[in-house]
N, C-alpha and C. Protein backbone atom coordinates (compact mmCIF):
# COMPACT_ATOMS: atom_id res chain seq x y z
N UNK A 1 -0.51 -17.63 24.99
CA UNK A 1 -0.58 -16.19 25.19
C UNK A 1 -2.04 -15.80 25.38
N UNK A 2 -2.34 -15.17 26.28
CA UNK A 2 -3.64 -14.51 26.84
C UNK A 2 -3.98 -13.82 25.57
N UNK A 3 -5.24 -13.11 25.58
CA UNK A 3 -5.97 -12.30 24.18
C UNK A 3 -5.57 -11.43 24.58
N UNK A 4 -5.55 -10.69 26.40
CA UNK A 4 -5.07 -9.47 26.52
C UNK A 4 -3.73 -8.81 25.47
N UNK A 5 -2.77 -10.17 25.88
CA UNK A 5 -1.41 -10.28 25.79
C UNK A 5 -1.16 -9.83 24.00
N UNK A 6 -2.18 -11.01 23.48
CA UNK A 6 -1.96 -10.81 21.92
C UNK A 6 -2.26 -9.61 21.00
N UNK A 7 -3.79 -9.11 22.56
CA UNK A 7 -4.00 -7.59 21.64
C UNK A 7 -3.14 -6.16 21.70
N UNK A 8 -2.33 -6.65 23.33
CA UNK A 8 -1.13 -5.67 22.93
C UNK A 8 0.34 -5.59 22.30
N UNK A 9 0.17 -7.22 21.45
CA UNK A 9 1.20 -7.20 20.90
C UNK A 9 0.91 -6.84 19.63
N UNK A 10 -0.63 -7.26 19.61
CA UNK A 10 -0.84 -6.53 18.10
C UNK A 10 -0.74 -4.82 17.56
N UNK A 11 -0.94 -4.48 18.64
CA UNK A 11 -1.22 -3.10 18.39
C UNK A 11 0.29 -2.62 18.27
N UNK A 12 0.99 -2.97 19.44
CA UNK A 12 2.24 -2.90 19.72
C UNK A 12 3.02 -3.12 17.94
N UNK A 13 2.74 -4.23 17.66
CA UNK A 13 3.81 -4.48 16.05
C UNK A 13 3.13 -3.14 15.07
N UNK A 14 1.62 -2.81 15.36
CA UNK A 14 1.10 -2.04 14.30
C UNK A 14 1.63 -0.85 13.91
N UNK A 15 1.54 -0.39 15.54
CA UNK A 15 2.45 0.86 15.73
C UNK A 15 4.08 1.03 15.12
N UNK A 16 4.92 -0.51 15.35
CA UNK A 16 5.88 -0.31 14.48
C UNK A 16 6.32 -0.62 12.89
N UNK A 17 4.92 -1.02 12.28
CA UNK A 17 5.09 -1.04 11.25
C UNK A 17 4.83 -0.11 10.88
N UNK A 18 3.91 0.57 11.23
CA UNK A 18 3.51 2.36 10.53
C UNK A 18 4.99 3.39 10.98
N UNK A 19 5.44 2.89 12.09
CA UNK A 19 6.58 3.63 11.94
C UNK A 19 7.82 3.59 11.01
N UNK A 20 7.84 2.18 10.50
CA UNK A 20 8.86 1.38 9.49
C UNK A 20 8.18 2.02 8.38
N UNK A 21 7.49 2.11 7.84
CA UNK A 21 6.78 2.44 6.76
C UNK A 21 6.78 3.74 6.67
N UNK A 22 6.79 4.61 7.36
CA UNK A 22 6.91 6.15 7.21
C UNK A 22 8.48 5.82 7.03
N UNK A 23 9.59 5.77 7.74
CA UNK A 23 10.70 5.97 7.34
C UNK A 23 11.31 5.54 5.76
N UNK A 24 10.83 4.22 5.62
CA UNK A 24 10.92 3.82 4.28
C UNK A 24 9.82 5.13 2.97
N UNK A 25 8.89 5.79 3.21
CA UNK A 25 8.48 6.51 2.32
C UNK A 25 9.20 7.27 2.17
N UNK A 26 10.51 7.87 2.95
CA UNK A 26 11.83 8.55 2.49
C UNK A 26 12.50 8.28 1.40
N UNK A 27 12.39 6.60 1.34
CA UNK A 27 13.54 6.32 0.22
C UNK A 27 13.02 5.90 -0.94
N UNK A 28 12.57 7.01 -1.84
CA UNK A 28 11.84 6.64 -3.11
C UNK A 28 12.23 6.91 -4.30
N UNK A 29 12.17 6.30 -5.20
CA UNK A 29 12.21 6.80 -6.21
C UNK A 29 11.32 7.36 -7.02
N UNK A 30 11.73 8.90 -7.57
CA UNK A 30 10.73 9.44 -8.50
C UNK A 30 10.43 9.09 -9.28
N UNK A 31 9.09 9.26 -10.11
CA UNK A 31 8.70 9.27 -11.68
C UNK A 31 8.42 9.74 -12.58
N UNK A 32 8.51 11.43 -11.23
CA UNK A 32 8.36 12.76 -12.75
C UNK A 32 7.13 12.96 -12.48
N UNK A 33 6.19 12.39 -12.13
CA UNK A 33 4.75 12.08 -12.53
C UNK A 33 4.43 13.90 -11.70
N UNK A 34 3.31 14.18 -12.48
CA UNK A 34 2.69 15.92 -11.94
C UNK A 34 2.40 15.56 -10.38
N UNK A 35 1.47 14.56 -10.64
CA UNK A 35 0.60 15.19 -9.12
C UNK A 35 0.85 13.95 -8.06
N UNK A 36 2.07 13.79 -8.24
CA UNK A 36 2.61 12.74 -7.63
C UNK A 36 2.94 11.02 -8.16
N UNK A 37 3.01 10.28 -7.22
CA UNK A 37 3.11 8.68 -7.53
C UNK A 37 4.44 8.19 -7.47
N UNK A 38 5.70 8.02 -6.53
CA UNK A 38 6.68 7.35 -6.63
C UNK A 38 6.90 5.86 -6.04
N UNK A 39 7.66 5.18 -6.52
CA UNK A 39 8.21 3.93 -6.65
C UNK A 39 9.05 3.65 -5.47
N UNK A 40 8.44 2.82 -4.39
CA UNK A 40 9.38 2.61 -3.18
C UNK A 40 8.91 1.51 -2.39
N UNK A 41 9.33 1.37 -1.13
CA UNK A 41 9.35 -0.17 -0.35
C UNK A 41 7.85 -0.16 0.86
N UNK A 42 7.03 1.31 0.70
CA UNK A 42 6.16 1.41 1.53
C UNK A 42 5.25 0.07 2.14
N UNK A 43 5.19 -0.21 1.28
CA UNK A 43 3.76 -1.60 1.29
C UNK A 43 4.20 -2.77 2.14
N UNK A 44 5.59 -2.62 1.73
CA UNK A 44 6.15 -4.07 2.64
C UNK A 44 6.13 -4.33 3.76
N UNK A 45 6.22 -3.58 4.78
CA UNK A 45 5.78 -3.79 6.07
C UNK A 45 4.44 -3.87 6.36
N UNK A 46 3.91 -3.24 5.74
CA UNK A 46 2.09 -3.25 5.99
C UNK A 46 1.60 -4.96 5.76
N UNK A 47 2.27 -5.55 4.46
CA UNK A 47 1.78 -6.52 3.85
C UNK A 47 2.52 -7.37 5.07
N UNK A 48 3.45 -7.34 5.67
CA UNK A 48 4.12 -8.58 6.31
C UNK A 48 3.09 -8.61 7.51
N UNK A 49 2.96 -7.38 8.24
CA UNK A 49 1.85 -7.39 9.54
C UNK A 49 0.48 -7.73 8.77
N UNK A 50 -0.25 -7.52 7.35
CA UNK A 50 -1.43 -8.22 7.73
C UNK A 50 -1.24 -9.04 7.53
N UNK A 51 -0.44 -10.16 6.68
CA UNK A 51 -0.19 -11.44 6.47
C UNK A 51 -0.10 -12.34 7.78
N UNK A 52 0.61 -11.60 8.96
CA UNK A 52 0.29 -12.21 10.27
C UNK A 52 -0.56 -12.11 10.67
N UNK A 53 -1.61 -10.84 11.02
CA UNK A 53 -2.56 -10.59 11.61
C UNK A 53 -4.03 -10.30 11.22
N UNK A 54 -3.96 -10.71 9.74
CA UNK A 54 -5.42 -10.72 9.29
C UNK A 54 -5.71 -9.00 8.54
N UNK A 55 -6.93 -9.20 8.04
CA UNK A 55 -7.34 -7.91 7.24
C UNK A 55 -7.71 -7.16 7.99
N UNK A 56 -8.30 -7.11 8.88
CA UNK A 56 -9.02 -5.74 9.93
C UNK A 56 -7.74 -5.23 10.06
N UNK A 57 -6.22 -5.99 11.34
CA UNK A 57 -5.43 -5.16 11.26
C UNK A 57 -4.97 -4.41 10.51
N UNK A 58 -4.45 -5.18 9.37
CA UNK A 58 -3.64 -4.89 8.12
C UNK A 58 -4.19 -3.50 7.43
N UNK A 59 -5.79 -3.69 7.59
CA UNK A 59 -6.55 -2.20 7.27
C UNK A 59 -6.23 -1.16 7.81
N UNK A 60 -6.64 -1.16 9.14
CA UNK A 60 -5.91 -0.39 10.30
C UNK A 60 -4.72 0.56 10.21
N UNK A 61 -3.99 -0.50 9.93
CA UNK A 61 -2.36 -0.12 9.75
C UNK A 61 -2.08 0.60 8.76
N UNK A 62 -2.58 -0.09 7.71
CA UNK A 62 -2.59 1.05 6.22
C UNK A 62 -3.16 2.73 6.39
N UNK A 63 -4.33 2.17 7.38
CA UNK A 63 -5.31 3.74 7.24
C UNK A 63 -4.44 4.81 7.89
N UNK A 64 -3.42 4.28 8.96
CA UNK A 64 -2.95 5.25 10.00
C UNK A 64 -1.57 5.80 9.41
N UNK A 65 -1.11 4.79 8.85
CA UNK A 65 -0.05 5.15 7.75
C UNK A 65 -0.39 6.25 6.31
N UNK A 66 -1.10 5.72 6.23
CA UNK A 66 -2.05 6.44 4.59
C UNK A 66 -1.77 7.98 4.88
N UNK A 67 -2.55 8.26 6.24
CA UNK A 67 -3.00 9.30 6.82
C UNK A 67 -1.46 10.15 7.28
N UNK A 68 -0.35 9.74 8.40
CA UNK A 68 0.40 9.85 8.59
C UNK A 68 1.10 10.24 6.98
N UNK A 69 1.19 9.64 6.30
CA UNK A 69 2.12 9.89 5.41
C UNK A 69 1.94 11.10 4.68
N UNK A 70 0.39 11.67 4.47
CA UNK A 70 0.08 12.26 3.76
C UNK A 70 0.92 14.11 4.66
N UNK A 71 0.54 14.14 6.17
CA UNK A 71 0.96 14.77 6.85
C UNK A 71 2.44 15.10 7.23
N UNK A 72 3.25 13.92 7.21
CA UNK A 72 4.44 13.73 7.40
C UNK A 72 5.23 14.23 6.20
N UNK A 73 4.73 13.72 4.66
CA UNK A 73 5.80 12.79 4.08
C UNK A 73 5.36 13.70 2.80
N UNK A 74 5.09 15.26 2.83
CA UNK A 74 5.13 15.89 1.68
C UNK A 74 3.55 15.56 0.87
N UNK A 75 2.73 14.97 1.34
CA UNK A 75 1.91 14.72 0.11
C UNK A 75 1.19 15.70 -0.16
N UNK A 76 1.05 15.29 -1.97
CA UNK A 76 0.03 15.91 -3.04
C UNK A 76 -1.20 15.78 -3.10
N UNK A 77 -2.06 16.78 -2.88
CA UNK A 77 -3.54 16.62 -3.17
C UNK A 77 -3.98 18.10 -3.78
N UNK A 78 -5.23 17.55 -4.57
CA UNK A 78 -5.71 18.78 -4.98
C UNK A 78 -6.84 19.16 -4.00
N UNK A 79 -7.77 18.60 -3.31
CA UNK A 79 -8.56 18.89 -2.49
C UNK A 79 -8.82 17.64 -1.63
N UNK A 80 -9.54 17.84 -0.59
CA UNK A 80 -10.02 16.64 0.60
C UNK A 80 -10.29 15.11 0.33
N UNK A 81 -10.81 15.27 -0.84
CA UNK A 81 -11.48 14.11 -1.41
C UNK A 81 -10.18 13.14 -1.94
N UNK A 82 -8.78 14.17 -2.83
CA UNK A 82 -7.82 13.36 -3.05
C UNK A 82 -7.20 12.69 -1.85
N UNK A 83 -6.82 13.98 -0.99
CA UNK A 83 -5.71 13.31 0.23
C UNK A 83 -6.77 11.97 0.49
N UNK A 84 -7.81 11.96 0.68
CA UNK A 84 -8.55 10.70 1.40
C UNK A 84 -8.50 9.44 1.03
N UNK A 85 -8.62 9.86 -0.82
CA UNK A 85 -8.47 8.14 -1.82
C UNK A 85 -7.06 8.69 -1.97
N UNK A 86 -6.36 8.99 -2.08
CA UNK A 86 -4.96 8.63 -2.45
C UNK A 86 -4.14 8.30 -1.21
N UNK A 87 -4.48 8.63 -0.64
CA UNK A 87 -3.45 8.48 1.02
C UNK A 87 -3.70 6.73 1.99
N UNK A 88 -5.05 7.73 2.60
CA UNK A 88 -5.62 7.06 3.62
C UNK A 88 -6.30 5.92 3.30
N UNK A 89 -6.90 5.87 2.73
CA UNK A 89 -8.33 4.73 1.62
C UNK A 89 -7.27 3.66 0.62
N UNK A 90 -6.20 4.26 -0.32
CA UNK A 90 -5.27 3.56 -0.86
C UNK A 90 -4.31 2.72 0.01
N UNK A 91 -3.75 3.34 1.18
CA UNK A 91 -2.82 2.65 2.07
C UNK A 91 -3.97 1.19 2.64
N UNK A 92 -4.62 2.27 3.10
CA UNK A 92 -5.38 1.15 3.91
C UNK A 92 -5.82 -0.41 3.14
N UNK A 93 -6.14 -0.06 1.70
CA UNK A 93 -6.01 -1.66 1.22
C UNK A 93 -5.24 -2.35 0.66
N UNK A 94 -4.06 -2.16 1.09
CA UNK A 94 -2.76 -2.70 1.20
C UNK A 94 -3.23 -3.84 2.20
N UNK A 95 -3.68 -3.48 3.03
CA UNK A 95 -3.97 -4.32 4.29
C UNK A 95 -4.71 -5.71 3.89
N UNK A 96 -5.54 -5.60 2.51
CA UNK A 96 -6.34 -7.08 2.14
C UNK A 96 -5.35 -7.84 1.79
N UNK A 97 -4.10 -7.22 1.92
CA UNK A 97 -2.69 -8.72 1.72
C UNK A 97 -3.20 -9.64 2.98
N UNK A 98 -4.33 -9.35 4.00
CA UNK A 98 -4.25 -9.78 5.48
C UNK A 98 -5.47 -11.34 4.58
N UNK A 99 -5.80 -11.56 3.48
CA UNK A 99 -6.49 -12.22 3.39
C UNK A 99 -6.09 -13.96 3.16
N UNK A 100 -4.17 -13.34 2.91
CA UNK A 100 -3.74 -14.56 3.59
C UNK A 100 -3.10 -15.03 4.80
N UNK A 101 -3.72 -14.50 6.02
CA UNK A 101 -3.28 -14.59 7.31
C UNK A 101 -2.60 -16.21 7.58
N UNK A 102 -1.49 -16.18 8.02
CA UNK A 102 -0.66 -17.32 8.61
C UNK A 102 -0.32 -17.79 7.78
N UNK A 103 -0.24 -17.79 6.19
CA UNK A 103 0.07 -18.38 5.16
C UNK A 103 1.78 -17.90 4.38
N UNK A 104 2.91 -18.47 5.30
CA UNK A 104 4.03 -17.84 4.55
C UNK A 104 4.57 -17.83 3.28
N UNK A 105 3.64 -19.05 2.59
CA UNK A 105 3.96 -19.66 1.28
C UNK A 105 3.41 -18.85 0.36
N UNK A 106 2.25 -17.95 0.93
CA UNK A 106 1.28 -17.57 0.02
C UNK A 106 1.50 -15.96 -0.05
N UNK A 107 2.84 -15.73 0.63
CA UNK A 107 2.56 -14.73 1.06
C UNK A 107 2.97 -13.50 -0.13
N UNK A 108 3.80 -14.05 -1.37
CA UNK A 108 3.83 -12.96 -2.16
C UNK A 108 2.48 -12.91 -3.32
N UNK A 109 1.08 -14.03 -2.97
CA UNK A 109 0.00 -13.46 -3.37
C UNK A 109 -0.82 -12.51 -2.49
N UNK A 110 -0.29 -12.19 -1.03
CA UNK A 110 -0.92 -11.30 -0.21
C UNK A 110 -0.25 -9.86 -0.91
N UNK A 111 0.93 -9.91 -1.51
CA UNK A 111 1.77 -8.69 -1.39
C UNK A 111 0.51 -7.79 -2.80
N UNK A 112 0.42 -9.32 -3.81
CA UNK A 112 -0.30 -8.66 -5.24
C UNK A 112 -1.83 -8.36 -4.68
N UNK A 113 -1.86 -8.86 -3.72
CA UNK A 113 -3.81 -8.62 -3.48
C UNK A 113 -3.44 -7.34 -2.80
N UNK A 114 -3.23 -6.91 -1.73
CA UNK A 114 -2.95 -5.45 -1.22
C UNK A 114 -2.22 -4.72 -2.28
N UNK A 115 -1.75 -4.91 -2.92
CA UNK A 115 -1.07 -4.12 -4.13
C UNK A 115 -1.96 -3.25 -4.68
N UNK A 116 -2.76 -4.29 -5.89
CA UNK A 116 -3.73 -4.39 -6.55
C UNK A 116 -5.05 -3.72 -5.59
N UNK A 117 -5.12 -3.70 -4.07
CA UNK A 117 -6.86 -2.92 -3.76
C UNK A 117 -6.38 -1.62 -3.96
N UNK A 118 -4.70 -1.22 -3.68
CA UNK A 118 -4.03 0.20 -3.34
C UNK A 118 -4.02 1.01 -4.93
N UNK A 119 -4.02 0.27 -5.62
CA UNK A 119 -3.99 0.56 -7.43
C UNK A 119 -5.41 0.64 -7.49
N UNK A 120 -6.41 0.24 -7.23
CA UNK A 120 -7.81 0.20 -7.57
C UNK A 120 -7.97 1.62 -7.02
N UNK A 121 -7.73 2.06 -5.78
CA UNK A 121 -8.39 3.43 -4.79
C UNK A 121 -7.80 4.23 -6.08
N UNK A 122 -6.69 4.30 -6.24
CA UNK A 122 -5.86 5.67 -7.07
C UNK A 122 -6.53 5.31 -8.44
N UNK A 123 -6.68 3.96 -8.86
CA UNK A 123 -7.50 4.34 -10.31
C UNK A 123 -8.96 4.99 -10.12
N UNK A 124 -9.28 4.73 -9.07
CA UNK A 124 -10.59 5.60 -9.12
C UNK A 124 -10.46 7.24 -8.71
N UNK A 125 -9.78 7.24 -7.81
CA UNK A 125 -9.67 8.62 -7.94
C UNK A 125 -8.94 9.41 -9.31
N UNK A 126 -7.97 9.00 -10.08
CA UNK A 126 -8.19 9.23 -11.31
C UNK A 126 -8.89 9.48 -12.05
N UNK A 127 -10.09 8.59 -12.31
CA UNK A 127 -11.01 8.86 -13.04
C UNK A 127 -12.19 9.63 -12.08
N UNK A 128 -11.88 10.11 -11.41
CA UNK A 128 -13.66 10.85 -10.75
C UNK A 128 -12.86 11.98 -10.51
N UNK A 129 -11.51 12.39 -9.58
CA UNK A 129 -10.89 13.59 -9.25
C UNK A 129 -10.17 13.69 -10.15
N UNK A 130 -8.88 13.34 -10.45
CA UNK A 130 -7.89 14.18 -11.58
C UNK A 130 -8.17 14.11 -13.03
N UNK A 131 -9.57 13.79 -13.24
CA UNK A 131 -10.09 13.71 -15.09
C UNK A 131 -10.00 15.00 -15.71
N UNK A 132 -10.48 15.93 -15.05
CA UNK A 132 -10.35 17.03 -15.22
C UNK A 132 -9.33 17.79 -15.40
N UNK A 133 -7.89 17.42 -14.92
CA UNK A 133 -6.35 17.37 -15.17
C UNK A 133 -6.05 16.85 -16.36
N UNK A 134 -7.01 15.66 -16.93
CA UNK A 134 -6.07 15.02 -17.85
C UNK A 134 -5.94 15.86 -18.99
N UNK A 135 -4.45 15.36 -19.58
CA UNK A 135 -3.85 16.33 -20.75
C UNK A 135 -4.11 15.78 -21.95
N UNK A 136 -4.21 16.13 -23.09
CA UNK A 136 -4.89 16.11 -24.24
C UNK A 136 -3.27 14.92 -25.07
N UNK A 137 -2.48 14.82 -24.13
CA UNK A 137 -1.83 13.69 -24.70
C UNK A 137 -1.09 13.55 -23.62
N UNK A 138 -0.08 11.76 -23.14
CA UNK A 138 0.11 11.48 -21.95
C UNK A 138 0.91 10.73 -22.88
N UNK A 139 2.06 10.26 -22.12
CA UNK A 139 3.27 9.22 -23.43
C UNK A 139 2.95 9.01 -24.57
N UNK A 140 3.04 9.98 -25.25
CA UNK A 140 2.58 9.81 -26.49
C UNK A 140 1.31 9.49 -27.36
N UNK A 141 0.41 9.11 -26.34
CA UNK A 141 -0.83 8.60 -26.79
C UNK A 141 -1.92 10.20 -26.13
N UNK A 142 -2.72 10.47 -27.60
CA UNK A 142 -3.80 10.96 -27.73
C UNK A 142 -5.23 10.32 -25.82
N UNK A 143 -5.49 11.02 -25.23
CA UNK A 143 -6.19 10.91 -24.18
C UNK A 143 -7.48 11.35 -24.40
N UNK A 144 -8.50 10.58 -24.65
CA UNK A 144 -9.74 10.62 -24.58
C UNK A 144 -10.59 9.95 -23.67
N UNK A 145 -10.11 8.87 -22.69
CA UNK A 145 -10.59 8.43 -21.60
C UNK A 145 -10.02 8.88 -20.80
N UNK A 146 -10.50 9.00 -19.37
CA UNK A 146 -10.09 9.21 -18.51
C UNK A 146 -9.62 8.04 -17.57
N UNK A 147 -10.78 6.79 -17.68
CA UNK A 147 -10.12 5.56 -17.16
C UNK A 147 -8.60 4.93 -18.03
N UNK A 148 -8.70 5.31 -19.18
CA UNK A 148 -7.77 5.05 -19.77
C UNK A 148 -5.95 6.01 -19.31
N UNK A 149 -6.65 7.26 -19.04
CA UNK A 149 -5.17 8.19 -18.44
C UNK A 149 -5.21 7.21 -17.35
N UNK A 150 -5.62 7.42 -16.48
CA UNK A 150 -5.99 7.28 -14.84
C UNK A 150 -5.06 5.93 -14.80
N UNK A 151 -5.49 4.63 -15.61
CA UNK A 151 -5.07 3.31 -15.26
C UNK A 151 -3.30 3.54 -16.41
N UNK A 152 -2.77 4.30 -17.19
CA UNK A 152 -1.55 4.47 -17.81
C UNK A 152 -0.91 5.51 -16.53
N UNK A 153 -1.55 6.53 -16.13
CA UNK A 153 -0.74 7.26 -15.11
C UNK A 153 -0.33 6.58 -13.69
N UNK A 154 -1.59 5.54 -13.22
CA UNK A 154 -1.45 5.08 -12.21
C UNK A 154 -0.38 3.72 -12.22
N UNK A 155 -0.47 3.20 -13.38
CA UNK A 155 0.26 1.88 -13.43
C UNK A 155 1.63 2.32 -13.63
N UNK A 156 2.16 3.65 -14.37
CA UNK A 156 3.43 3.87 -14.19
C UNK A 156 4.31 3.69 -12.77
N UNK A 157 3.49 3.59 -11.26
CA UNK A 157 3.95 4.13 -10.16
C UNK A 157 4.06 2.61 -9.69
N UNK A 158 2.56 2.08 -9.82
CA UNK A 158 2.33 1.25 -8.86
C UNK A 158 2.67 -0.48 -9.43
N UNK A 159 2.74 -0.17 -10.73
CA UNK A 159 3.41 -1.59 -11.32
C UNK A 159 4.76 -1.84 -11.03
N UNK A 160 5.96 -0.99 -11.20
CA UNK A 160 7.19 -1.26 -10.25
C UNK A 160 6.94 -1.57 -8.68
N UNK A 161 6.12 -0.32 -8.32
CA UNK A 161 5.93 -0.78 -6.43
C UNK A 161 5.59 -2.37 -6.25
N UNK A 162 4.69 -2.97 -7.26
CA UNK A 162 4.04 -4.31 -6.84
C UNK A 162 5.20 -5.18 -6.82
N UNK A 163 6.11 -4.84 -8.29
CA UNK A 163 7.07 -5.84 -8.38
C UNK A 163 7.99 -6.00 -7.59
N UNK A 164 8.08 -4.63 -6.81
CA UNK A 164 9.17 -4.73 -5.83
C UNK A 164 8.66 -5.08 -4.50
N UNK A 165 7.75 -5.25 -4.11
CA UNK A 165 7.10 -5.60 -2.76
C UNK A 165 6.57 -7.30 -3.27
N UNK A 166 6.06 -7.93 -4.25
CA UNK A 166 6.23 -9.12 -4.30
C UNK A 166 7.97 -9.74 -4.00
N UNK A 167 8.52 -9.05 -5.67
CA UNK A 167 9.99 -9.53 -4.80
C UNK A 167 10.31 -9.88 -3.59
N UNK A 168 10.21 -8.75 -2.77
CA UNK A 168 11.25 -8.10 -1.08
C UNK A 168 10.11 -9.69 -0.38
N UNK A 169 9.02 -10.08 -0.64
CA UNK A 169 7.87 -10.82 0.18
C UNK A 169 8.14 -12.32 -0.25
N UNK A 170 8.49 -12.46 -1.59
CA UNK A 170 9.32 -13.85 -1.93
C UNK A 170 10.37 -14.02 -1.11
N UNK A 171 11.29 -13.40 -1.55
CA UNK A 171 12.44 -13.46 -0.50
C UNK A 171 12.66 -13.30 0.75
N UNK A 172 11.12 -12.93 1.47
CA UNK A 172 11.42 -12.80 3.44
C UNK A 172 10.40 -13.84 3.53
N UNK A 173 10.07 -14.45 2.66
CA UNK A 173 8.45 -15.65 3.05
C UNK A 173 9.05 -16.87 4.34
N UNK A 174 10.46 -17.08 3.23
CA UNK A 174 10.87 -18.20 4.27
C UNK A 174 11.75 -17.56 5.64
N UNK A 175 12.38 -16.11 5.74
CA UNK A 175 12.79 -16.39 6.78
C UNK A 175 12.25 -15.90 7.93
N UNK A 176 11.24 -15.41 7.21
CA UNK A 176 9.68 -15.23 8.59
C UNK A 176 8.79 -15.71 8.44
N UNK A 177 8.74 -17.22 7.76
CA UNK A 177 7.81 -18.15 8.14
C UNK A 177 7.04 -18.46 9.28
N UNK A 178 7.95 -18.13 10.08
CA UNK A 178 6.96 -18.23 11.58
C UNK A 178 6.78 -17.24 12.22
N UNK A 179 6.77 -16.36 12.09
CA UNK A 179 6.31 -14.82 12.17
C UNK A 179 4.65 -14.82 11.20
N UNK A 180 4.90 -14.84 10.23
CA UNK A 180 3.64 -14.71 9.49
C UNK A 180 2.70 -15.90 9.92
N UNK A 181 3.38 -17.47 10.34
CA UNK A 181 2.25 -18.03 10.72
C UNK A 181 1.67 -17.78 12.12
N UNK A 182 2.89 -17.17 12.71
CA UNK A 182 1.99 -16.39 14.36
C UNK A 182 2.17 -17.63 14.80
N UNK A 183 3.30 -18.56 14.88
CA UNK A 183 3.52 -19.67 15.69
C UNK A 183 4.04 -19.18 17.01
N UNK A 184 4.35 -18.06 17.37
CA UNK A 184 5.00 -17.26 18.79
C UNK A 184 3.67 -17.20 19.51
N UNK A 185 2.55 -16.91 18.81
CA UNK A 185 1.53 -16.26 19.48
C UNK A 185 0.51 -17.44 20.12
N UNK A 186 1.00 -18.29 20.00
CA UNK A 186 0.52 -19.69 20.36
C UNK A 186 0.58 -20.14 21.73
């Protein structure tokens, strides 16, 4: 396959994973949580395209999704700075799942590495934007940190999401083994 060929197939899959991925942010489950955070299948398409196509795409894909979703798909922000780390900046490092490009075996440690950069953006915006939100008690526990709310509020959302996007990535490793190793593109 020509580079022409591969760069419009790349773009071409990108485009439909951000479209797969917006439809799937429909089907979520809530958590109650104030200022958002629900539990759903978003990540999984993002993680399967960078796992084929490397981290730049996989970034890409997240950012346009991030962004899209925030517009599309109801999202919560308190000002510019949230929509940006919670949306756009969080989606988008989903995409360092791309750091195991062609690797189908490896691929539900791509799902925890993009997981885990998408949990890092929202713990920081936690602690720098919504500190000032935090409530003087959160499940039962007395709140005097803010990294401490930030990483209990954020892990409520995104610790099911991981488990369920490793899952869904165990179980499609082998039957898109050659999809993720980009043996077509050969």
């Amino acid at each position: 396959m020509t580079s022409q060929k591969k760069q419009i197939r790349m773009l071409t899959e990108g485009a439909l994973v951000v479209a797969i991925a917006m439809v799937l942010s429909y089907i979520k489950i809530p958590t109650g949580l104030q200022y958002g955070g629900t539990i759903g299948f978003v990540m999984v398409p993002i993680i399967l395209y960078a796992c084929r196509w490397g981290v730049g795409p996989g970034l890409m894909a997240g950012l346009v999704f991030g962004t899209l979703k925030f517009f599309l798909s109801g999202g919560v922000a308190v000002n510019w700075e949230s929509m940006l780390l919670d949306y756009s900046l969080a989606y988008m490092m989903v995409g360092l799942a791309g750091v195991i490009k062609n690797k189908p075996s490896m691929l539900w440690l791509g799902a925890i590495i993009g997981c885990f950069g998408r949990f890092v953006i929202h713990y920081i915006s936690g602690v720098t934007i919504y500190a000032e939100y935090m409530p003087e008690s959160y499940m039962g526990l007395s709140m005097h940190s803010a990294s401490f709310y930030s990483l209990l509020y954020n892990g409520m959302y995104m610790l099911p999401s991981t488990v369920i996007a490793v899952i869904i990535c165990v179980f499609l490793g082998k039957s898109l083994s050659k999809y993720i190793a980009g043996t077509d593109l050969k």
